[in-house]
N, C-alpha and C. Protein backbone atom coordinates (compact mmCIF):
# COMPACT_ATOMS: atom_id res chain seq x y z
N UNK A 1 178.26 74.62 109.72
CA UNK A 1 176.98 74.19 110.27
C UNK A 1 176.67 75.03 111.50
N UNK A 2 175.49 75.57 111.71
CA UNK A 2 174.91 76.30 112.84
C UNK A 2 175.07 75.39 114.11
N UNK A 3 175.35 76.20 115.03
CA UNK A 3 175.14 75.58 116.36
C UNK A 3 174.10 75.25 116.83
N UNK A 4 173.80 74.23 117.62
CA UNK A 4 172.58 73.50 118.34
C UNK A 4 172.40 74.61 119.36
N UNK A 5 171.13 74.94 119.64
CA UNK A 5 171.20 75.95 120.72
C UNK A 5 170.91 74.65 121.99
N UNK A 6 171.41 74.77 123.28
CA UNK A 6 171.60 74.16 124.44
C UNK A 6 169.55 73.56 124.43
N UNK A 7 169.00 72.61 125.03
CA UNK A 7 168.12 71.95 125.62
C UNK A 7 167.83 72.36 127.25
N UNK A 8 166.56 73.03 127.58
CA UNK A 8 166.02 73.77 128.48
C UNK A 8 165.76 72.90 129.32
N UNK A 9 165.27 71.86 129.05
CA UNK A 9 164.23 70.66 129.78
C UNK A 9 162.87 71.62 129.50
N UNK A 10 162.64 72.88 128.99
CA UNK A 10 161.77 73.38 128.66
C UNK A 10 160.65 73.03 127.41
N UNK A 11 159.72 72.23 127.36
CA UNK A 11 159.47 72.21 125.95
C UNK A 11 158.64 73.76 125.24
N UNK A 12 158.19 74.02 124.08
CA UNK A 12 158.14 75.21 123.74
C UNK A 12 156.53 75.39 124.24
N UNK A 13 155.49 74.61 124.16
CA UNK A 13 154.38 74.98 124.37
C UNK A 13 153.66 74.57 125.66
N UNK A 14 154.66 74.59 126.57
CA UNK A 14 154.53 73.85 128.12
C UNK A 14 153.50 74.98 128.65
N UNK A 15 153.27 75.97 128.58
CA UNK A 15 153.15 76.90 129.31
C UNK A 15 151.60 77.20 129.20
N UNK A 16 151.49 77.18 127.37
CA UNK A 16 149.93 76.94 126.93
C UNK A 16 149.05 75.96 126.85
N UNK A 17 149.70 74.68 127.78
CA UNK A 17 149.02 73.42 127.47
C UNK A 17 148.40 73.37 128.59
N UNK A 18 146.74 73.54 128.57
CA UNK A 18 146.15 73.45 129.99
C UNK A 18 145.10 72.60 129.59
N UNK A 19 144.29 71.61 130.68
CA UNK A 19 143.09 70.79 130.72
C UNK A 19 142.15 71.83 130.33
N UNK A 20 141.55 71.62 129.10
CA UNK A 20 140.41 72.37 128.56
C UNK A 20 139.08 71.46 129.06
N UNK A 21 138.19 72.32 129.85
CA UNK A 21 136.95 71.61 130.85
C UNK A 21 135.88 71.29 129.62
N UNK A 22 135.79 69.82 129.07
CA UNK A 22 134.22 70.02 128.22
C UNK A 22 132.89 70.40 128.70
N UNK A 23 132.12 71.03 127.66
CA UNK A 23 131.02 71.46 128.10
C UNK A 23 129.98 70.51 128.36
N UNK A 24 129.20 71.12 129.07
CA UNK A 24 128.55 70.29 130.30
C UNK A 24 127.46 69.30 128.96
N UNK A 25 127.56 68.08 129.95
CA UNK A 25 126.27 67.09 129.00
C UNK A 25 127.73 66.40 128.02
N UNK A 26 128.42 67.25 127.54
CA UNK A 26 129.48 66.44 126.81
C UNK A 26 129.57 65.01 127.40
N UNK A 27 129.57 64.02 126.15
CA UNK A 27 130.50 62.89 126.06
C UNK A 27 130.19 62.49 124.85
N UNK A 28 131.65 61.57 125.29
CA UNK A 28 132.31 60.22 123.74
C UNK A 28 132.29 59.14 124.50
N UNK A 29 132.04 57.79 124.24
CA UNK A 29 132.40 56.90 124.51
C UNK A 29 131.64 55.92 123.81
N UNK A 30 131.32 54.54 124.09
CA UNK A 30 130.65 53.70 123.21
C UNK A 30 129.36 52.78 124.34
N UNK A 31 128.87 53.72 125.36
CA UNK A 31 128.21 53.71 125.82
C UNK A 31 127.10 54.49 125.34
N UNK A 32 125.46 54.15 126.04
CA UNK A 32 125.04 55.43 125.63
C UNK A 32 125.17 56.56 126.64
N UNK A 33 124.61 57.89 125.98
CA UNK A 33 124.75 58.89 127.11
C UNK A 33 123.97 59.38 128.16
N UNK A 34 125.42 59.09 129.49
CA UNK A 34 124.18 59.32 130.31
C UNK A 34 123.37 60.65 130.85
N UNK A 35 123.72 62.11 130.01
CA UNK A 35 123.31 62.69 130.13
C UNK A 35 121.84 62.82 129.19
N UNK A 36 121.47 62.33 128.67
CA UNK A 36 120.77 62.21 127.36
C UNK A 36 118.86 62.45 128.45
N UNK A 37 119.00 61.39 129.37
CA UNK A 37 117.80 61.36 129.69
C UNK A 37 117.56 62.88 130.62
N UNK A 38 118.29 63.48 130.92
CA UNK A 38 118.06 64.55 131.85
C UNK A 38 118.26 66.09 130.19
N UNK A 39 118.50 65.83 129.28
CA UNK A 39 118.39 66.63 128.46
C UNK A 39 116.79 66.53 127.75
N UNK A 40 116.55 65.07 127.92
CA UNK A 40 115.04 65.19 127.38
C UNK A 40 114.33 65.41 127.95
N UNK A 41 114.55 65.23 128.95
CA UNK A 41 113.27 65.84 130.04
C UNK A 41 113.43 67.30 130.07
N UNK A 42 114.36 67.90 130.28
CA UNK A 42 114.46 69.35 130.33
C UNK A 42 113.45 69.57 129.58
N UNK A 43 114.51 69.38 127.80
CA UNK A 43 114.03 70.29 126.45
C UNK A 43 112.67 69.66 125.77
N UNK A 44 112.38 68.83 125.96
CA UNK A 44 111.29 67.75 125.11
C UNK A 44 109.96 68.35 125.53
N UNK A 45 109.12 68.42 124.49
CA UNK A 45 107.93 68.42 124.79
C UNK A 45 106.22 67.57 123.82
N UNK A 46 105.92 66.82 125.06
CA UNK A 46 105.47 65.89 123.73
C UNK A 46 104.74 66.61 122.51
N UNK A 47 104.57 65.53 121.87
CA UNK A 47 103.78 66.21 120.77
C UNK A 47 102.14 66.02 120.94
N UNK A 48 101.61 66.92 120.19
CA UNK A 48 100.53 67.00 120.39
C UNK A 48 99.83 67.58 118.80
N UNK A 49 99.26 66.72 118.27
CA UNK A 49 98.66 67.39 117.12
C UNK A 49 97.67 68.21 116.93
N UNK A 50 96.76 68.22 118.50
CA UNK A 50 96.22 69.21 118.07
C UNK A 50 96.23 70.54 118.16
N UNK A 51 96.92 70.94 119.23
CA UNK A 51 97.99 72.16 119.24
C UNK A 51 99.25 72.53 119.00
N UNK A 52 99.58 71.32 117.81
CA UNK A 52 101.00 72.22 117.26
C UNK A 52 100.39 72.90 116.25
N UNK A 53 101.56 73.81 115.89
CA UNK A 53 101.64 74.89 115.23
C UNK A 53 101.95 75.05 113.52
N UNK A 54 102.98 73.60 114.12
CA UNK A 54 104.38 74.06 112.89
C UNK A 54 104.15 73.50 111.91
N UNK A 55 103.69 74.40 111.20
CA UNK A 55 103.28 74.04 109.46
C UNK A 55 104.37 74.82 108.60
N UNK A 56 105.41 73.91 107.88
CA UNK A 56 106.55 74.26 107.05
C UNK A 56 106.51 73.76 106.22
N UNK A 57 105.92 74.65 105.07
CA UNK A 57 106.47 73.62 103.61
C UNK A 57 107.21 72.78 102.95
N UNK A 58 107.54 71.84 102.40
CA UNK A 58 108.64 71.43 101.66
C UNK A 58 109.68 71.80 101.35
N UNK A 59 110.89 72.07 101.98
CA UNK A 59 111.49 73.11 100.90
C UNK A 59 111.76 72.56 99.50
N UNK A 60 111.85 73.47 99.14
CA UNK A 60 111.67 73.51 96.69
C UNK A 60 112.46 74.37 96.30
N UNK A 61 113.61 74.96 96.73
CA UNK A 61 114.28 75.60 96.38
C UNK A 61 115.52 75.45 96.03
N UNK A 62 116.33 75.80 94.94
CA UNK A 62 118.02 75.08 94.46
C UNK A 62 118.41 75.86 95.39
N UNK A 63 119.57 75.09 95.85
CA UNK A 63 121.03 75.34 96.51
C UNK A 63 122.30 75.64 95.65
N UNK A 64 122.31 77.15 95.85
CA UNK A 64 123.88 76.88 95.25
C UNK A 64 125.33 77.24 95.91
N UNK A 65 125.94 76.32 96.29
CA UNK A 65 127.24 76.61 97.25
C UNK A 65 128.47 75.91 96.74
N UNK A 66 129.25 76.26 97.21
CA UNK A 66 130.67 75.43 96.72
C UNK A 66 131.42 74.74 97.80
N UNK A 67 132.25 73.64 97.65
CA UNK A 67 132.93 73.07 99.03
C UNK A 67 134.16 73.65 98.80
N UNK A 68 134.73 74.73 97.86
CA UNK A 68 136.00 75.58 97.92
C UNK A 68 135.42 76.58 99.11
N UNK A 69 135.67 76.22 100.42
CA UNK A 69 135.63 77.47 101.33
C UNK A 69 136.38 76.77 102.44
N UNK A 70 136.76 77.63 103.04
CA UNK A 70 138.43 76.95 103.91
C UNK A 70 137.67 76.41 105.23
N UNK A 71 136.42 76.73 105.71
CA UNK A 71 136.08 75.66 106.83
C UNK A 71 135.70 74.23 106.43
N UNK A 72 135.21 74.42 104.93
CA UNK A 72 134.96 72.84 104.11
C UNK A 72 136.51 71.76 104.37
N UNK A 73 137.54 72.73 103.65
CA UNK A 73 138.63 72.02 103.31
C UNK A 73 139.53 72.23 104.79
N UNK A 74 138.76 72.17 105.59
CA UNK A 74 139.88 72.04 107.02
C UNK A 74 140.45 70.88 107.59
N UNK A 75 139.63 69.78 106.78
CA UNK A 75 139.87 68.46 106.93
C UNK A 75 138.93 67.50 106.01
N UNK A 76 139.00 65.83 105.90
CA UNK A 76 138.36 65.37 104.90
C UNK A 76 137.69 64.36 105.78
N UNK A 77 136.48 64.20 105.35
CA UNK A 77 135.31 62.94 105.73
C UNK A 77 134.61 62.51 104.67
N UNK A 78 134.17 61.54 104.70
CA UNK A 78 133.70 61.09 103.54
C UNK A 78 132.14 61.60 104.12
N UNK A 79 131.56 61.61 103.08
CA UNK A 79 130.30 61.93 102.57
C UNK A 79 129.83 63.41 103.61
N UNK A 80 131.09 64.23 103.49
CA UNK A 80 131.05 65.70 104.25
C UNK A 80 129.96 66.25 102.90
N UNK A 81 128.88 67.23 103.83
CA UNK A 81 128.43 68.19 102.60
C UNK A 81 128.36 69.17 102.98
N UNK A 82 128.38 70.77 102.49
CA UNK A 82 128.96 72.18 102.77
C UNK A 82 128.15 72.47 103.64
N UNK A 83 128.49 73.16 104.65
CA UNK A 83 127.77 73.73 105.64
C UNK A 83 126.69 74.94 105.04
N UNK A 84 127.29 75.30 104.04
CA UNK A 84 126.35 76.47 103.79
C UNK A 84 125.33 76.17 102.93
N UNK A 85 125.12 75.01 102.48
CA UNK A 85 123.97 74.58 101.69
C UNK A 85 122.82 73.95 102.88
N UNK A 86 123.87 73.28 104.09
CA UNK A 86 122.88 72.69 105.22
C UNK A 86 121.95 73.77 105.94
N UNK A 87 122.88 74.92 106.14
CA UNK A 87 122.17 76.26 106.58
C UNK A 87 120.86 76.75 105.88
N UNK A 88 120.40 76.08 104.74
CA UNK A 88 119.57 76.69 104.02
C UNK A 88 118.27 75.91 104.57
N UNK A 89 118.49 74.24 104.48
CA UNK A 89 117.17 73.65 105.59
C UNK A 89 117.50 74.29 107.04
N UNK A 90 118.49 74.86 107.50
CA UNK A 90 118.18 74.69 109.16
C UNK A 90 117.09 76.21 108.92
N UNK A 91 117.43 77.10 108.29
CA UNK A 91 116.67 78.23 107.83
C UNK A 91 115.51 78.09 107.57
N UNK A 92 114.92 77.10 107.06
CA UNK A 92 113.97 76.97 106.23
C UNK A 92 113.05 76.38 107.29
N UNK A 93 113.73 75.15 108.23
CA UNK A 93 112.67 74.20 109.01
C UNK A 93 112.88 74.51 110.38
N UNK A 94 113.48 75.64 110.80
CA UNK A 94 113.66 75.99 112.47
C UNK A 94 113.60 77.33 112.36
N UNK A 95 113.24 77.74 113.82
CA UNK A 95 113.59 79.04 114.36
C UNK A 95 114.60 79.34 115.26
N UNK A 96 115.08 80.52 115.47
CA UNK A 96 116.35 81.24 115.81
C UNK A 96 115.70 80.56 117.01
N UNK A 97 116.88 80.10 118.23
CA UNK A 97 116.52 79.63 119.30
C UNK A 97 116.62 78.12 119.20
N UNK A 98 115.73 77.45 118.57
CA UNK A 98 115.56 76.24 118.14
C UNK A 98 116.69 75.29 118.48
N UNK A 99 116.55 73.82 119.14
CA UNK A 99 117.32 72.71 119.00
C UNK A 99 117.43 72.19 117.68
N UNK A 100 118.12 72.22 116.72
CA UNK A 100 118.75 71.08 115.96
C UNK A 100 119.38 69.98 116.13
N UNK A 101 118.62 68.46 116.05
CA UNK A 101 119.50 67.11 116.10
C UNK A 101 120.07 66.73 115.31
N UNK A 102 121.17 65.97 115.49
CA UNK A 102 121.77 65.26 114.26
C UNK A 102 122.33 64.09 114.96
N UNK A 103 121.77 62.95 114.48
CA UNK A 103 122.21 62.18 115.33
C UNK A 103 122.66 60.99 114.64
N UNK A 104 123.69 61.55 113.51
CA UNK A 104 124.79 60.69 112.82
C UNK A 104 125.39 62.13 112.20
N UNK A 105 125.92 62.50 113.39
CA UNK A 105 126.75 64.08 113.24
C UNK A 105 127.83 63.94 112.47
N UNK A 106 128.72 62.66 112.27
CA UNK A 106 129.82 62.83 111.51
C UNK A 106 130.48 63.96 111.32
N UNK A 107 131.06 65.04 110.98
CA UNK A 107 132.39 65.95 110.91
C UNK A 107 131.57 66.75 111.34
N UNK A 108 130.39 67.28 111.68
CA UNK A 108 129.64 68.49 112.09
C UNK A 108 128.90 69.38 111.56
N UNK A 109 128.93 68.95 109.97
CA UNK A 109 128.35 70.16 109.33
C UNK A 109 126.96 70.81 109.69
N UNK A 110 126.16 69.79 109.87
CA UNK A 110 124.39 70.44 110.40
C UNK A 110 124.53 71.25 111.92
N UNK A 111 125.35 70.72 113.04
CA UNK A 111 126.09 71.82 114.01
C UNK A 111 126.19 72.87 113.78
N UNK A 112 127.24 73.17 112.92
CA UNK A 112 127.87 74.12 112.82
C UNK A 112 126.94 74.97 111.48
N UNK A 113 126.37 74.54 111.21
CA UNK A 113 124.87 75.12 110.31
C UNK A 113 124.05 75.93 111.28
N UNK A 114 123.83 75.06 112.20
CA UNK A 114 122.51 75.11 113.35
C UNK A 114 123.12 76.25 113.97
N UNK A 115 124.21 76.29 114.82
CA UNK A 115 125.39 77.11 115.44
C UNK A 115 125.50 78.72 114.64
N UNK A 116 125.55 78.81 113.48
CA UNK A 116 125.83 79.63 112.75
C UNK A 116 124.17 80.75 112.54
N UNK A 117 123.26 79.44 112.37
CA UNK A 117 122.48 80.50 112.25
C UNK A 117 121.20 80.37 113.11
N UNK A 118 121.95 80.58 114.46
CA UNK A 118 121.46 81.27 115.31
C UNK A 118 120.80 79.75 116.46
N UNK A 119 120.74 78.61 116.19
CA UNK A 119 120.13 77.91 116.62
C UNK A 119 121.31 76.81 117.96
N UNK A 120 120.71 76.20 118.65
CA UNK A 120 121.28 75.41 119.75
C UNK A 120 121.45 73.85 118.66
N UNK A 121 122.37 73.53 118.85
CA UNK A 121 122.49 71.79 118.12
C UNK A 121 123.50 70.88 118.83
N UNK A 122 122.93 69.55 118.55
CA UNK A 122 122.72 68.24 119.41
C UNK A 122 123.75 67.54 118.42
N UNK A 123 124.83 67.60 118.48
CA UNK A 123 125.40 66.51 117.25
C UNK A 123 125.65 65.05 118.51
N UNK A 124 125.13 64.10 117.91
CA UNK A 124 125.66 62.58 117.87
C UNK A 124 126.81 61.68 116.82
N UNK A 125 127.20 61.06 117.60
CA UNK A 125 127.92 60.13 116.50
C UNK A 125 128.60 58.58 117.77
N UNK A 126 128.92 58.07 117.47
CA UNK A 126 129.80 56.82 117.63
C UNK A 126 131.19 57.07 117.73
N UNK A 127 131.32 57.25 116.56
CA UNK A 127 133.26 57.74 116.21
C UNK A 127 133.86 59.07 117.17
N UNK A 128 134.55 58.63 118.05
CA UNK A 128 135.56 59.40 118.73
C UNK A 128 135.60 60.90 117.58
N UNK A 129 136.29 59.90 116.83
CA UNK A 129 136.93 61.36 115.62
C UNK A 129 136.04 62.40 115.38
N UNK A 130 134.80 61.74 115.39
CA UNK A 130 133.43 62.54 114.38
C UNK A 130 132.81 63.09 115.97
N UNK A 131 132.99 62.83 116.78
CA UNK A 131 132.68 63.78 118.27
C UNK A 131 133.98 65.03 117.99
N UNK A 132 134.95 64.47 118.11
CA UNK A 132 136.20 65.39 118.18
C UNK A 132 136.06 66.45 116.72
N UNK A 133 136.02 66.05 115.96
CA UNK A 133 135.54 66.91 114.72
C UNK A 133 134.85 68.43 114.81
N UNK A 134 133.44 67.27 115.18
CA UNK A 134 132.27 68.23 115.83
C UNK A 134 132.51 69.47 116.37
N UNK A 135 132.93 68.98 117.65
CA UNK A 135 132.88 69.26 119.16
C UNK A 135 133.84 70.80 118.22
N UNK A 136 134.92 70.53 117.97
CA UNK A 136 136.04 71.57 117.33
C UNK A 136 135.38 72.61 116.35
N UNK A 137 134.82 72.02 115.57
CA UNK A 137 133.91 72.90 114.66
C UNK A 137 133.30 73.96 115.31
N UNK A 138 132.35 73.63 116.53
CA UNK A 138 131.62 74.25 116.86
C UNK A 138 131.78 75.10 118.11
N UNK A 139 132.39 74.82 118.73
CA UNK A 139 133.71 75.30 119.68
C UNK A 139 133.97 77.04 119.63
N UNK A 140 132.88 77.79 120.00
CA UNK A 140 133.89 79.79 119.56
C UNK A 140 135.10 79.90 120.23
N UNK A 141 135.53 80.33 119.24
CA UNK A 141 137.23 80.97 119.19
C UNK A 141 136.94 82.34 119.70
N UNK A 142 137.87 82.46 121.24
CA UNK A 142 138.02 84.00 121.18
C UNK A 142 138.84 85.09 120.10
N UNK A 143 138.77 85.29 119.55
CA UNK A 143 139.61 85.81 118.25
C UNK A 143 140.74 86.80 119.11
N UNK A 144 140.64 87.67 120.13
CA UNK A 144 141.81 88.76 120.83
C UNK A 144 142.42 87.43 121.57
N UNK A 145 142.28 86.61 121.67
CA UNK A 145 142.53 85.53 123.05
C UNK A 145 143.72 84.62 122.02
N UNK A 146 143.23 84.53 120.57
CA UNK A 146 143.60 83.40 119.98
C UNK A 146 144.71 84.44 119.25
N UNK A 147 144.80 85.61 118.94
CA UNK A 147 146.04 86.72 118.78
C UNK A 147 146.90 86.86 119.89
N UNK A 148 146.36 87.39 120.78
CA UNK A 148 147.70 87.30 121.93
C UNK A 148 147.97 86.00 121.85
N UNK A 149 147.63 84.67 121.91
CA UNK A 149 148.60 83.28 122.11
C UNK A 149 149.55 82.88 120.85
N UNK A 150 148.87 83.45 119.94
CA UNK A 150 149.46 83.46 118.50
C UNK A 150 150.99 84.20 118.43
N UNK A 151 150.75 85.47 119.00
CA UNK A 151 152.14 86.26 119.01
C UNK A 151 153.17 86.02 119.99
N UNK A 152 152.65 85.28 121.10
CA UNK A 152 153.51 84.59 122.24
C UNK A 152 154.32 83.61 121.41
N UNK A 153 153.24 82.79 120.87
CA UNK A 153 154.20 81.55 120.18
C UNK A 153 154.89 81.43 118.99
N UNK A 154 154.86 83.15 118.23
CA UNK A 154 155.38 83.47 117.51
C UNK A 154 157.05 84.16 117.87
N UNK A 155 157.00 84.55 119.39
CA UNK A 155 158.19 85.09 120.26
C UNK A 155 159.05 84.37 120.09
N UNK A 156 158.17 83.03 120.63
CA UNK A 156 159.26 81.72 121.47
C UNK A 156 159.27 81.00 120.32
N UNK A 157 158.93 80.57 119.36
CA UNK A 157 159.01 79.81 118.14
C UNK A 157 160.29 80.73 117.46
N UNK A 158 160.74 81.86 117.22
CA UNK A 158 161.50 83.02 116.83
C UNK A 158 162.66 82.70 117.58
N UNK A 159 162.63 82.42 119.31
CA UNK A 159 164.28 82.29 119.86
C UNK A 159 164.36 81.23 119.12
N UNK A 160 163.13 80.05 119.56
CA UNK A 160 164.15 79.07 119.23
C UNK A 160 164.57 78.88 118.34
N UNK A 161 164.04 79.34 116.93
CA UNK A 161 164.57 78.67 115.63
C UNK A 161 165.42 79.67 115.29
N UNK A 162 166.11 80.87 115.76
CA UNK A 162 167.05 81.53 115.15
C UNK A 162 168.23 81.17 114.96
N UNK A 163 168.47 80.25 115.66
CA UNK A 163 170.03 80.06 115.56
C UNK A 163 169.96 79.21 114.50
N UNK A 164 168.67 78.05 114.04
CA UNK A 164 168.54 77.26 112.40
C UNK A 164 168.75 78.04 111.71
N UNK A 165 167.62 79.34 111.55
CA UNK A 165 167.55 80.43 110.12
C UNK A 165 167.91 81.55 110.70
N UNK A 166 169.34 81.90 110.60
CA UNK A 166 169.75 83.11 111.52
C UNK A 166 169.64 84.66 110.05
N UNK A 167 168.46 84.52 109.11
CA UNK A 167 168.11 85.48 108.25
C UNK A 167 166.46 85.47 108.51
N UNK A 168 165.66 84.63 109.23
CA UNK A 168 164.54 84.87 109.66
C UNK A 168 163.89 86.12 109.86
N UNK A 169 163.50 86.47 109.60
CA UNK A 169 162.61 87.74 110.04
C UNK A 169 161.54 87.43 110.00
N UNK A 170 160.46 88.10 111.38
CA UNK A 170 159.20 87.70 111.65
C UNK A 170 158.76 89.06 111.13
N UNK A 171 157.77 89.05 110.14
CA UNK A 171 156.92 90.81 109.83
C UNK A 171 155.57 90.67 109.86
N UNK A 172 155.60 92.11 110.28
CA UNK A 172 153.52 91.97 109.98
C UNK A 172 153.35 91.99 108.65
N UNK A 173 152.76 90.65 107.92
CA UNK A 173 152.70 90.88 106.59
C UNK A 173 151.47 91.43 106.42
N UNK A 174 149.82 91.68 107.17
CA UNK A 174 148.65 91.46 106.28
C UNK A 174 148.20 92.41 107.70
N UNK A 175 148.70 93.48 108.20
CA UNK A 175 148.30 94.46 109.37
C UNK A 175 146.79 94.56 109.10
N UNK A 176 146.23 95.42 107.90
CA UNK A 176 145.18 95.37 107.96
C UNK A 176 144.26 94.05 107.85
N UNK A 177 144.25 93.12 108.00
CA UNK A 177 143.37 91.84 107.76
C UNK A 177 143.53 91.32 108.77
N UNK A 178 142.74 91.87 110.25
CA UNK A 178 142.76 90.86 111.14
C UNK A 178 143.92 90.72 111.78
N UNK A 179 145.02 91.38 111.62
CA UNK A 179 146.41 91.32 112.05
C UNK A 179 147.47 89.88 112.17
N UNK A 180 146.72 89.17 110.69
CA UNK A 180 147.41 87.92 110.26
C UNK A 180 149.18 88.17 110.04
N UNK A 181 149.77 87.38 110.76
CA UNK A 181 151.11 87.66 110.62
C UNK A 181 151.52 85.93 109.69
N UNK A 182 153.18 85.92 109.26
CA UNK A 182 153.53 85.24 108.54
C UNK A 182 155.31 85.49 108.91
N UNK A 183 155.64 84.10 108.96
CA UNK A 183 157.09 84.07 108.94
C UNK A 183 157.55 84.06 107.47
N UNK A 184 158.72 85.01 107.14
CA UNK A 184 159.05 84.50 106.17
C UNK A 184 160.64 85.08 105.68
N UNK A 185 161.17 84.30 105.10
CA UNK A 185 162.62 84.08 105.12
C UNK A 185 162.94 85.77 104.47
N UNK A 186 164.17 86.12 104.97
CA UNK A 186 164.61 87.04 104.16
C UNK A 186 166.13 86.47 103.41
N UNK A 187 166.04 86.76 102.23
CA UNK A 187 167.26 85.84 101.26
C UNK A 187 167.81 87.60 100.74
């Protein structure tokens, strides 16, 4: 049997665990929000029929998308529908710039629709989870930021588990693609 390697008082991801600041206006709770009234006043503008503008057809057009795509299957909600079919009304009934509401946001998809193509969006919900969902969805990833932390914790994940799988080898499996790496046993 392999030896236990000794206990640091170190845990492994002590180092990367910092208070991430939410963005401003953010909240969850089961109150309402109290940033809400200082967002409508900002962005709101009443309506007025006889100088609006915005004449948008119906949309009448099929959708065709699949929920086989790995931001679909990143997790499960009930009555989730593909982001890339939602992208087709945010396309259709807004402009680049534009606020999008959703205000039974559940897992995020109209967000991260709105987000994607090109627009500012308002997700609501009740459920902790379905804020936390959201909020994650829509969230940019520095991609060089999220590689260097990746290969750090690929270092220290490597001491520590060598002495378990002392045939481990860490390789660049997929260099060209983004510089996706993969542990994987050598037998």
């Amino acid at each position: 049997m392999a030896k236990k390697k000794p206990h640091t008082g170190k845990k492994l991801f002590d180092s990367q665990v910092a208070a991430h600041a939410m963005p401003e206006g953010y909240y969850c709770g089961d109150q309402p929000n109290p940033n809400l009234r200082r967002f409508i006043d900002e962005y709101a503008t009443p309506y007025d029929a006889e100088t609006d503008g915005y004449k948008v057809a119906a949309f009448n057009q099929p959708i065709s998308t699949s929920k086989a795509t790995a931001i679909y299957n990143m997790h499960r909600y009930d009555s989730k529908k593909p982001h890339d079919a939602i992208r087709h009304y945010v396309r259709h009934y807004t402009q680049v710039g534009d606020i999008v509401l959703d205000p039974f946001s559940g897992s995020g998809g109209t967000c991260l629709a709105a987000s994607m193509e090109g627009r500012r969006a308002v997700g609501i919900d009740r459920s902790p989870a379905a804020a936390f969902i959201t909020k994650s969805y829509c969230t940019p990833v520095d991609a060089e930021q999220l590689h260097r932390f990746f290969e750090e914790v690929k270092q220290k994940v490597h001491a520590e588990l060598a002495w378990l799988y002392p045939k481990l080898v860490v390789t660049d499996a997929m260099e060209s693609n983004d510089r996706l790496h993969s542990l994987q046993p050598s037998f």
